[in-house]
C-alpha atoms as a PDB file:
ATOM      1  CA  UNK A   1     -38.222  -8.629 -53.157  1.00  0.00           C
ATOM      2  CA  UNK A   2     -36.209  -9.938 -50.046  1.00  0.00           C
ATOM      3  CA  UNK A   3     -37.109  -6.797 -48.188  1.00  0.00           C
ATOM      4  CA  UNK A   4     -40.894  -6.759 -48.637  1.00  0.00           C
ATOM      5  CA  UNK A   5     -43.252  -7.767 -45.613  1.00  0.00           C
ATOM      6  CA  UNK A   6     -45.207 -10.821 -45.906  1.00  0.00           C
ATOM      7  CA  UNK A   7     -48.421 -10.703 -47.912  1.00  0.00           C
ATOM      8  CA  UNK A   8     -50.407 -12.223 -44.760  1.00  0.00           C
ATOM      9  CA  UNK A   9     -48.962  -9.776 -42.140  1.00  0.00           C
ATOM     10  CA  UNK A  10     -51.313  -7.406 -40.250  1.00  0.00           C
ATOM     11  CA  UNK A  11     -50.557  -3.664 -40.288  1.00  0.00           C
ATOM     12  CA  UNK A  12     -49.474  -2.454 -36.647  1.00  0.00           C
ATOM     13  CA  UNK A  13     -50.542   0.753 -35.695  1.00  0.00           C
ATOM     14  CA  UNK A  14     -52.143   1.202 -38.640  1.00  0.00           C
ATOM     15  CA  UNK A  15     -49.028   0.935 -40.914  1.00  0.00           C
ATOM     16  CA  UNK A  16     -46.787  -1.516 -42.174  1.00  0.00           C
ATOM     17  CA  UNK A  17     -44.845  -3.445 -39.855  1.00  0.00           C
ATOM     18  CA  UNK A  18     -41.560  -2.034 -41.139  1.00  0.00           C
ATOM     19  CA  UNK A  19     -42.422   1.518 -41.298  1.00  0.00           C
ATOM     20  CA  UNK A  20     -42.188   1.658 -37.081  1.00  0.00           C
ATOM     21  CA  UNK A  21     -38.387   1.425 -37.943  1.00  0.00           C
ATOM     22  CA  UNK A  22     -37.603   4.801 -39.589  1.00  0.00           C
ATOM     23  CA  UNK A  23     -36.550   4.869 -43.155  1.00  0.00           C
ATOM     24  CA  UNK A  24     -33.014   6.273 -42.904  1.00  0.00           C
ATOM     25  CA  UNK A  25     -32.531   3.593 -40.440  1.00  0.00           C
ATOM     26  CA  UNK A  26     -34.634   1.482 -42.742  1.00  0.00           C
ATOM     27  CA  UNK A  27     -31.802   1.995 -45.501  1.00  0.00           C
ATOM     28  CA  UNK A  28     -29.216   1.468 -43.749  1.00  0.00           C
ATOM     29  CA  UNK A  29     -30.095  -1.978 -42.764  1.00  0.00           C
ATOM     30  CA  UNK A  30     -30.896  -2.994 -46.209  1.00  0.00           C
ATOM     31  CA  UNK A  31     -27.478  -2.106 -47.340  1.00  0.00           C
ATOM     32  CA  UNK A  32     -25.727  -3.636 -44.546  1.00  0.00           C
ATOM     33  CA  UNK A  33     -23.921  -6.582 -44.802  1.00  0.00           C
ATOM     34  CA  UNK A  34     -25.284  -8.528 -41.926  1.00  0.00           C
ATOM     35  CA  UNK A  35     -28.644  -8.215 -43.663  1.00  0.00           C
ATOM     36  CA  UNK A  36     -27.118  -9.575 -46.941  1.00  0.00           C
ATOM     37  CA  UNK A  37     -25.949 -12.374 -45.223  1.00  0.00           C
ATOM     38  CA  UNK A  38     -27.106 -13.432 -42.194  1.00  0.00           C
ATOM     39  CA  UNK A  39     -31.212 -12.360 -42.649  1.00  0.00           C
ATOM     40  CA  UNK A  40     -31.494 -13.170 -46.419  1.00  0.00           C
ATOM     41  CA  UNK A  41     -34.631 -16.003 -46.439  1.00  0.00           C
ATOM     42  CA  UNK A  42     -34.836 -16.103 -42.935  1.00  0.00           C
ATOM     43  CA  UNK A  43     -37.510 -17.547 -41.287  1.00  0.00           C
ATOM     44  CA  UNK A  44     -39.425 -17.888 -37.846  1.00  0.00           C
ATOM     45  CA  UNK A  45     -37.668 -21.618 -37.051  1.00  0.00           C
ATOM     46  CA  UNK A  46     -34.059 -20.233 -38.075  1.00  0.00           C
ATOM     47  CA  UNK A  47     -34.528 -16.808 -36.196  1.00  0.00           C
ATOM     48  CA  UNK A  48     -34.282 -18.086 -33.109  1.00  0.00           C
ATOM     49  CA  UNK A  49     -30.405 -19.406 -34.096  1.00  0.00           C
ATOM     50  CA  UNK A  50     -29.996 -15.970 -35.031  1.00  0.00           C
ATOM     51  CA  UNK A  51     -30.861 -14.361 -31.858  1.00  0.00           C
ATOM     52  CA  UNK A  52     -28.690 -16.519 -29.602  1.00  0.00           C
ATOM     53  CA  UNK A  53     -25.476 -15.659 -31.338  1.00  0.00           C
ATOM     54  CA  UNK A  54     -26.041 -12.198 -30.471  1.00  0.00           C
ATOM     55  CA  UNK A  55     -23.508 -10.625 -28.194  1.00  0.00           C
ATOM     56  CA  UNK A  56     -25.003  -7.454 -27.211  1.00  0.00           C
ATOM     57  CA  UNK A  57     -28.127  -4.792 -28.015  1.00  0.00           C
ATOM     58  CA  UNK A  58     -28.041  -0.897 -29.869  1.00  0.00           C
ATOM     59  CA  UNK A  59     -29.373   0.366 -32.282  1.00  0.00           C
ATOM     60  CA  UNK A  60     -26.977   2.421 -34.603  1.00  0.00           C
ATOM     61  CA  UNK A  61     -23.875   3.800 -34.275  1.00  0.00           C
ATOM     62  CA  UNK A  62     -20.739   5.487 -36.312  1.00  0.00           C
ATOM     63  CA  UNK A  63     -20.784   8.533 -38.898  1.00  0.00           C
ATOM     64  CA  UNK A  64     -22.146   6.237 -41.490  1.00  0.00           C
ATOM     65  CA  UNK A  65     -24.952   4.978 -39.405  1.00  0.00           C
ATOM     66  CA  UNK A  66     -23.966   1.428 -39.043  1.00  0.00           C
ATOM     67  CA  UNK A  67     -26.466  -0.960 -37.721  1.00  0.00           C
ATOM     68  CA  UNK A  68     -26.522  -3.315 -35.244  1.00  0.00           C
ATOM     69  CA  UNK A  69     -27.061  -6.931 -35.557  1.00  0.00           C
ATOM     70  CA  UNK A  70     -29.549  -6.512 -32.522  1.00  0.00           C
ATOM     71  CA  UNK A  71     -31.625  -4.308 -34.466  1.00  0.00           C
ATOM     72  CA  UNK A  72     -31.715  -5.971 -38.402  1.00  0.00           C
ATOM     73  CA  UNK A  73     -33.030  -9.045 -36.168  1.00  0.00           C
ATOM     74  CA  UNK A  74     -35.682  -6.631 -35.035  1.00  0.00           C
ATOM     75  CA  UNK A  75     -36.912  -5.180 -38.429  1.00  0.00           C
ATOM     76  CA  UNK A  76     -36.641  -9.174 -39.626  1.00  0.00           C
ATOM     77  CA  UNK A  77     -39.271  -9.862 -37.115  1.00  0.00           C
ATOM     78  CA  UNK A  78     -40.929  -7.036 -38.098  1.00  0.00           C
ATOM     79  CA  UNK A  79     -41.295  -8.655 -41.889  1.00  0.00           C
ATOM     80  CA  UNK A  80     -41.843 -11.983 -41.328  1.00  0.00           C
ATOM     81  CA  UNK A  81     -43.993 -11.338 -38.148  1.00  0.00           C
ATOM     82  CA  UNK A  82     -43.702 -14.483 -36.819  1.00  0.00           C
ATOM     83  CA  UNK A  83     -46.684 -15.944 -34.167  1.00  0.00           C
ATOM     84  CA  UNK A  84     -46.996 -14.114 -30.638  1.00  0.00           C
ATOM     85  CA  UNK A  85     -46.555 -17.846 -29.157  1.00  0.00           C
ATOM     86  CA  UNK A  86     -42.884 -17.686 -30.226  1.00  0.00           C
ATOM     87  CA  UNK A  87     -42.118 -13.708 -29.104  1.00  0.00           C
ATOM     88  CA  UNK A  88     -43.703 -15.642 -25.757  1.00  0.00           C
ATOM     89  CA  UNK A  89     -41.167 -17.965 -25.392  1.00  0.00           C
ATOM     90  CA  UNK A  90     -38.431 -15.807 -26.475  1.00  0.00           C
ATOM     91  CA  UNK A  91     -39.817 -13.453 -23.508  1.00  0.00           C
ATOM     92  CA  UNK A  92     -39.927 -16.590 -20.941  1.00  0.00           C
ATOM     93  CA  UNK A  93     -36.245 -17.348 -22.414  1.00  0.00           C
ATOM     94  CA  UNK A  94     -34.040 -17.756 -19.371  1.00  0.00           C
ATOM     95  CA  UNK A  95     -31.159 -19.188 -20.546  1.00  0.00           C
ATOM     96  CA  UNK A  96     -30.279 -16.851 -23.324  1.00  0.00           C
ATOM     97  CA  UNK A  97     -30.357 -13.243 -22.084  1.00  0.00           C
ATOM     98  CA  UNK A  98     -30.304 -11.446 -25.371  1.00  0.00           C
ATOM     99  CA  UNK A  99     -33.117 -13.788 -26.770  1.00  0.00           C
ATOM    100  CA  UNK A 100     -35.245 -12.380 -23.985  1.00  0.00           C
ATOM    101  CA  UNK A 101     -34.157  -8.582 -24.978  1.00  0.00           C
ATOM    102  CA  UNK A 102     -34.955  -9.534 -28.491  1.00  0.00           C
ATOM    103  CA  UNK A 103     -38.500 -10.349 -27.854  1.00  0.00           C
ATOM    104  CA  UNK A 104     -39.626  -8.202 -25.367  1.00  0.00           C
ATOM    105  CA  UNK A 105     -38.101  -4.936 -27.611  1.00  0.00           C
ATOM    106  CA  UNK A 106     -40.269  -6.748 -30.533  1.00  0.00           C
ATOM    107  CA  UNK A 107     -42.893  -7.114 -27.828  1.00  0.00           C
ATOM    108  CA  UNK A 108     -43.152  -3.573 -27.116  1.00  0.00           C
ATOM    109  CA  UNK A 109     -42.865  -2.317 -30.982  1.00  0.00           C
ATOM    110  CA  UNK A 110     -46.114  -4.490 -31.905  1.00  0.00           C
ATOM    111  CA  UNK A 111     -48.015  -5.768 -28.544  1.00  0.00           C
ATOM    112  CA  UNK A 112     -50.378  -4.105 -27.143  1.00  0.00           C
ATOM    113  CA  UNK A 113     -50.624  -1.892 -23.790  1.00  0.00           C
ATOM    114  CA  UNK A 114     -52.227  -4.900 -21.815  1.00  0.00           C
ATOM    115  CA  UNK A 115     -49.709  -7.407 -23.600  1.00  0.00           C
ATOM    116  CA  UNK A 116     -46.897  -5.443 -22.661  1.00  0.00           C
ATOM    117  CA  UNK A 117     -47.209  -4.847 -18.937  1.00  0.00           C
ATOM    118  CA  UNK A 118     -48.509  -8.375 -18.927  1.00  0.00           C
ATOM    119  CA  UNK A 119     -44.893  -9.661 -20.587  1.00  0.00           C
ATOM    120  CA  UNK A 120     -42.190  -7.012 -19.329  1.00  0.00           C
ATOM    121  CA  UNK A 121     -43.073  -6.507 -15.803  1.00  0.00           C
ATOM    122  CA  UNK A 122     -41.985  -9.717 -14.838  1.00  0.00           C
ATOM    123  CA  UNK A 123     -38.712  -8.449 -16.518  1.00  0.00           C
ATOM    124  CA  UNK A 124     -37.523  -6.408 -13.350  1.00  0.00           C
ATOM    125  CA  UNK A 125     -36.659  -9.281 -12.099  1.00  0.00           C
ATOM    126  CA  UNK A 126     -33.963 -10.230 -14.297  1.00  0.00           C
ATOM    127  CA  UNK A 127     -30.792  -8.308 -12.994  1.00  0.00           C
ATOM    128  CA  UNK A 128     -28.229 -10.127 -15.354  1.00  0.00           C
ATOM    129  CA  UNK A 129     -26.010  -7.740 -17.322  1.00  0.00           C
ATOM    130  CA  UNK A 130     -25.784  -7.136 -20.779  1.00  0.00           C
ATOM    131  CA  UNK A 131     -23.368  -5.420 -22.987  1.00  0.00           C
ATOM    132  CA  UNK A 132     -24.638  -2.106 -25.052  1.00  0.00           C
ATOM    133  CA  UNK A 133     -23.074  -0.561 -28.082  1.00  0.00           C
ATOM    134  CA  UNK A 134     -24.063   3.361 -28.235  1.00  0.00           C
ATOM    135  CA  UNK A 135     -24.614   5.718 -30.564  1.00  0.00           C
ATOM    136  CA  UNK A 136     -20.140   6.708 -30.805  1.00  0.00           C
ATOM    137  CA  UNK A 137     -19.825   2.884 -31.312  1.00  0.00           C
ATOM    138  CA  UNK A 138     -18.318   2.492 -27.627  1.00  0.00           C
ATOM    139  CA  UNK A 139     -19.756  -0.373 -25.149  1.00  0.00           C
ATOM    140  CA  UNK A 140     -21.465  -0.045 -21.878  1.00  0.00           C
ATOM    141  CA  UNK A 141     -22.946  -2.705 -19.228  1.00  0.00           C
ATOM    142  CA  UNK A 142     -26.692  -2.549 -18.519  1.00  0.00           C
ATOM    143  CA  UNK A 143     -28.695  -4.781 -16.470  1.00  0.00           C
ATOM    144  CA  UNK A 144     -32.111  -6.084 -18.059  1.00  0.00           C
ATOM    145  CA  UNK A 145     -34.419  -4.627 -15.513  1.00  0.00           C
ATOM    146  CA  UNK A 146     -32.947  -1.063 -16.445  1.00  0.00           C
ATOM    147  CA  UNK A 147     -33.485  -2.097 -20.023  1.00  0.00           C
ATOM    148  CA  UNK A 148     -36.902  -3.501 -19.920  1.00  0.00           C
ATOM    149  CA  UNK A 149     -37.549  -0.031 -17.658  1.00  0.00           C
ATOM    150  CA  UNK A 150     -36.698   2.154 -20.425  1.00  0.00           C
ATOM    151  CA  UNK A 151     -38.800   0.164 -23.265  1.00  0.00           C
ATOM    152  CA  UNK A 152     -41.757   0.902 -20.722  1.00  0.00           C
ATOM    153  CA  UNK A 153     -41.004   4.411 -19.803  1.00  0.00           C
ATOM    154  CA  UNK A 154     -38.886   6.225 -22.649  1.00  0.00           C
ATOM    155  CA  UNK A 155     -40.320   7.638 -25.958  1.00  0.00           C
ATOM    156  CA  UNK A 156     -37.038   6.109 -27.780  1.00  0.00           C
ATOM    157  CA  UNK A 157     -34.801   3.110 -27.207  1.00  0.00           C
ATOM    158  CA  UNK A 158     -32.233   1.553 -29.772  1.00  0.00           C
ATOM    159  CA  UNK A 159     -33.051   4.456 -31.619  1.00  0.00           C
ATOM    160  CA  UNK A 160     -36.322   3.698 -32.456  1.00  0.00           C
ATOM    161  CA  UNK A 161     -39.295   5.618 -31.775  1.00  0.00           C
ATOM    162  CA  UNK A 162     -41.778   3.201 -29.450  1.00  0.00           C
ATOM    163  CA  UNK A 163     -45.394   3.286 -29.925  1.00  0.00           C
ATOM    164  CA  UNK A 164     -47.430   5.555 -26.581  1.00  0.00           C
ATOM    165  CA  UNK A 165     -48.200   3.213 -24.199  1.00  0.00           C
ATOM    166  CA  UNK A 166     -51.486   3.644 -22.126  1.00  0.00           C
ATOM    167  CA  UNK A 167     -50.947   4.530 -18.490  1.00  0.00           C
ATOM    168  CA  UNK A 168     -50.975   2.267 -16.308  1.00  0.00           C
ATOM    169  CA  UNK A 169     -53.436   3.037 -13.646  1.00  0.00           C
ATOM    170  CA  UNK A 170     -56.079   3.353 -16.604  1.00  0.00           C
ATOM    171  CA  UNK A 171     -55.801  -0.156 -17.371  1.00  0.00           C
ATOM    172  CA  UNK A 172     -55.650  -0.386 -13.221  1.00  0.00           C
ATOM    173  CA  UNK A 173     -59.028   1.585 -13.671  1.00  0.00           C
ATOM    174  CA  UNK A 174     -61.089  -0.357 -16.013  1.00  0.00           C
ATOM    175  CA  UNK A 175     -60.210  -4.032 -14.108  1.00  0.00           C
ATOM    176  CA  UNK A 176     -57.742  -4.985 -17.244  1.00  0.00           C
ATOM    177  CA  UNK A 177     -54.730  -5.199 -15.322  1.00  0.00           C
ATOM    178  CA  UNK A 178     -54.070  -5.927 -11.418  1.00  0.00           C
ATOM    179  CA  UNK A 179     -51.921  -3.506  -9.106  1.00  0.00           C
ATOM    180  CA  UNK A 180     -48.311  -4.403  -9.637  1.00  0.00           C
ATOM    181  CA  UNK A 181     -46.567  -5.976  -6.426  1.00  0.00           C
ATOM    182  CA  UNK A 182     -42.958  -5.137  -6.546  1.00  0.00           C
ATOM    183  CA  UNK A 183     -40.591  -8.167  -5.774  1.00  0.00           C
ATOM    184  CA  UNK A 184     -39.123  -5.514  -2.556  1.00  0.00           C
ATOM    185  CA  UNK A 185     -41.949  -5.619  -0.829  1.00  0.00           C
ATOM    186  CA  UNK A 186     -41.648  -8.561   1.123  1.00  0.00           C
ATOM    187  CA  UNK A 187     -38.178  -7.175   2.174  1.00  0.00           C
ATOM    188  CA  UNK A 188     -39.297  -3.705   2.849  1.00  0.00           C
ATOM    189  CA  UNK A 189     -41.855  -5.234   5.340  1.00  0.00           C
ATOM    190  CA  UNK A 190     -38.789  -7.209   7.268  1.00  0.00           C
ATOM    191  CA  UNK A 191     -36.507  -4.068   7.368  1.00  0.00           C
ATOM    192  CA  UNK A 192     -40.020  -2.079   8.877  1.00  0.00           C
ATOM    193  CA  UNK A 193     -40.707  -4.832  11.390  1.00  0.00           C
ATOM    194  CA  UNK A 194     -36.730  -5.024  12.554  1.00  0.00           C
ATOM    195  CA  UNK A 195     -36.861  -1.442  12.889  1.00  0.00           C
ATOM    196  CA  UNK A 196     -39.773  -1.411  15.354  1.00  0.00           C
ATOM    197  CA  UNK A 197     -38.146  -4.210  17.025  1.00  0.00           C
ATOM    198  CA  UNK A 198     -35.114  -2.125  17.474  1.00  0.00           C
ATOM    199  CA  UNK A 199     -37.169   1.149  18.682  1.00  0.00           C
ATOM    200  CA  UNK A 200     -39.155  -0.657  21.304  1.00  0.00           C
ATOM    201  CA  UNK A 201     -35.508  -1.792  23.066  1.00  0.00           C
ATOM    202  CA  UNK A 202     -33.983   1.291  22.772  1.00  0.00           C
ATOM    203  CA  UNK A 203     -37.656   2.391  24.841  1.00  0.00           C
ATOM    204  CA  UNK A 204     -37.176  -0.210  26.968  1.00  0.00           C
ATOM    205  CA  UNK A 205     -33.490   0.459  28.150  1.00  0.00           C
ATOM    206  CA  UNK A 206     -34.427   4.752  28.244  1.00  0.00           C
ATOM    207  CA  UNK A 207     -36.912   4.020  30.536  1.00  0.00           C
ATOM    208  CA  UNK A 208     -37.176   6.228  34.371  1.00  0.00           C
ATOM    209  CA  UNK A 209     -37.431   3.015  36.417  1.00  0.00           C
ATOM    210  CA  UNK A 210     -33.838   1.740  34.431  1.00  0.00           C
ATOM    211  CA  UNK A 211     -32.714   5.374  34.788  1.00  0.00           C
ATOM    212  CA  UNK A 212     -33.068   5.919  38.478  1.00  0.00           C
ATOM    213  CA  UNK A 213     -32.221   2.125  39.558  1.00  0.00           C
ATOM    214  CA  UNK A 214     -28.879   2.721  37.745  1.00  0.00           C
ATOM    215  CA  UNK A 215     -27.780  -1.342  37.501  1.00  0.00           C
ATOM    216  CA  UNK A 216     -26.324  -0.980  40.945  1.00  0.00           C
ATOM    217  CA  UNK A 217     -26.087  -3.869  43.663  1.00  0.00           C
ATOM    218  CA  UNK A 218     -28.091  -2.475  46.726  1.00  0.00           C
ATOM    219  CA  UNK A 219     -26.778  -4.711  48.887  1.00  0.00           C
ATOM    220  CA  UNK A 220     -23.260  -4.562  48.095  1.00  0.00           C
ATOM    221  CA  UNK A 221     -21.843  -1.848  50.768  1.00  0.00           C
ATOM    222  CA  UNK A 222     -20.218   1.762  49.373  1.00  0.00           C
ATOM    223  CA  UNK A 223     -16.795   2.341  48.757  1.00  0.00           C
ATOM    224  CA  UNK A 224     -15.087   4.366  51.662  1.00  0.00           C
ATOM    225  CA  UNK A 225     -13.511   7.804  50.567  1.00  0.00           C
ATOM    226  CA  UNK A 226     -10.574   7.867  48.858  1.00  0.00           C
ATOM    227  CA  UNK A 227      -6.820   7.366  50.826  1.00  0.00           C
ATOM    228  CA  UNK A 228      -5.533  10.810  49.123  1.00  0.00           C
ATOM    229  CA  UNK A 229      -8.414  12.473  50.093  1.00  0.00           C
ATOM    230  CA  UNK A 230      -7.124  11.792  54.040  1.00  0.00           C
ATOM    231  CA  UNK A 231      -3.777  12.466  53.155  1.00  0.00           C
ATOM    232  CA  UNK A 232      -4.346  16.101  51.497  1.00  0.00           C
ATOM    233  CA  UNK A 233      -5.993  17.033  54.730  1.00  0.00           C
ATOM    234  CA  UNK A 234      -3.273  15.252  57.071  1.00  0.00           C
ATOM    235  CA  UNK A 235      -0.672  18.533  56.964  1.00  0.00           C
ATOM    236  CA  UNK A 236      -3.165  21.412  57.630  1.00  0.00           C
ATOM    237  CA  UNK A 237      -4.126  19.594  60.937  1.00  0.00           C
ATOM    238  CA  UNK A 238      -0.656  19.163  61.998  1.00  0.00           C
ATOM    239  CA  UNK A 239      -0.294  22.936  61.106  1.00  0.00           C
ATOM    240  CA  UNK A 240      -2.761  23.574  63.556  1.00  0.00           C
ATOM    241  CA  UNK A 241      -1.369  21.526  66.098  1.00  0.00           C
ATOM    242  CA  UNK A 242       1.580  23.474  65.898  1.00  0.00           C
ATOM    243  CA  UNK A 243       0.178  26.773  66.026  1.00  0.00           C
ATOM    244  CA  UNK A 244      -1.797  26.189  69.465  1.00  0.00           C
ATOM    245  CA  UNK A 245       1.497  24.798  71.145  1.00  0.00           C
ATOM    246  CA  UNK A 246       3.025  27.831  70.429  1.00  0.00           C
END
């Protein structure tokens, strides 16, 4: 039967491959007609074809539950279970964004905890955009970081239940896994140092001896009082003068 998993495939999680995809959604895909036609005797060497013509990532959408072409590539993998080396280099992909989606959402279905910090982590760094269908069959724009963010943090993507992941700071813990350094931190450390830069002048200028020397030339001599001071004071004198006369 075309929609049997290989005889030589290893059960993940316990179960077969395909049963991680649920079996409504399981249906669905076997009765659409990009299944039919496009993943009919598909192989490992041809899936890679496949994955570049995709134009975006979802899961289902519609009334009827319609599936994506995103996601019949992902229960494909799921039956053929093609070699970790390949999911690898679909991971390490840089010229095809959707190629890397593909394999690091296939990544995170079968890999393990270690395997997929090890493989998506390096993910955040990819800010390029990509085009999502949702569940009402409208499109939305999503960068890859936020998407490789949610296969490592959410409890369902694409509409697809994701194995539990173990925490990270128990793989920290037992020496399997190294602290993450964030790709920020470099920057964070230049905006800290510029900002004590910037406090120690603002010190520097606030200080008493600035304060009390005021910028001003000590040699140059003061200004004299102002003319319409003199003048203001010129008719009360003459006032006076003319009171003693009389």
């Amino acid at each position: 039967m075309a929609n049997r998993t290989v005889k030589d495939a290893q059960s993940i999680k316990g179960t077969n491959p395909q049963y991680l995809v649920e079996k409504i959604i399981r249906s669905r895909i076997y009765d659409s007609r990009y299944w039919k036609e496009e993943c009919f005797a598909l192989t490992a060497e041809l899936l890679v074809d496949k994955a570049m013509e995709l134009k975006f990532v979802g899961g289902v959408f519609g009334g009827n539950i319609k599936p994506t072409p995103f996601i019949c590539l992902i229960l494909k993998m799921l039956q053929i279970q093609p070699e970790k080396d390949i999911i690898v280099e679909f991971i390490k992909n840089e010229d095809f964004k959707y190629v890397r989606a593909l394999g690091a959402f296939y990544m995170r279905l079968v890999g393990t905890s270690l395997d997929c910090f090890k493989y998506l982590e390096p993910l955040y760094n990819d800010f390029r955009k990509l085009k999502r269908q949702s569940r009402d069959g409208t499109f939305m724009l999503v960068h890859l970081d936020m998407f490789i963010d949610e296969l490592l943090r959410e409890e369902r993507v694409c509409d697809i239940i994701l194995p539990r992941l173990q925490k990270r700071h128990v793989l920290e813990e037992n020496n399997d896994l190294e602290p993450r350094v964030s790709a920020l931190d470099d920057d964070l450390d230049d905006v800290e140092s510029s900002d004590n830069e910037d406090v120690k002048e603002t010190k520097v200028r606030s200080s008493p001896e600035r304060q009390r020397g005021g910028y001003r030339d000590l040699d140059r001599p003061r200004r004299s009082p102002s003319p319409k001071f003199r003048r203001s004071r010129s008719p009360q004198i003459g006032r006076a003068s003319c009171r003693e006369r009389v």
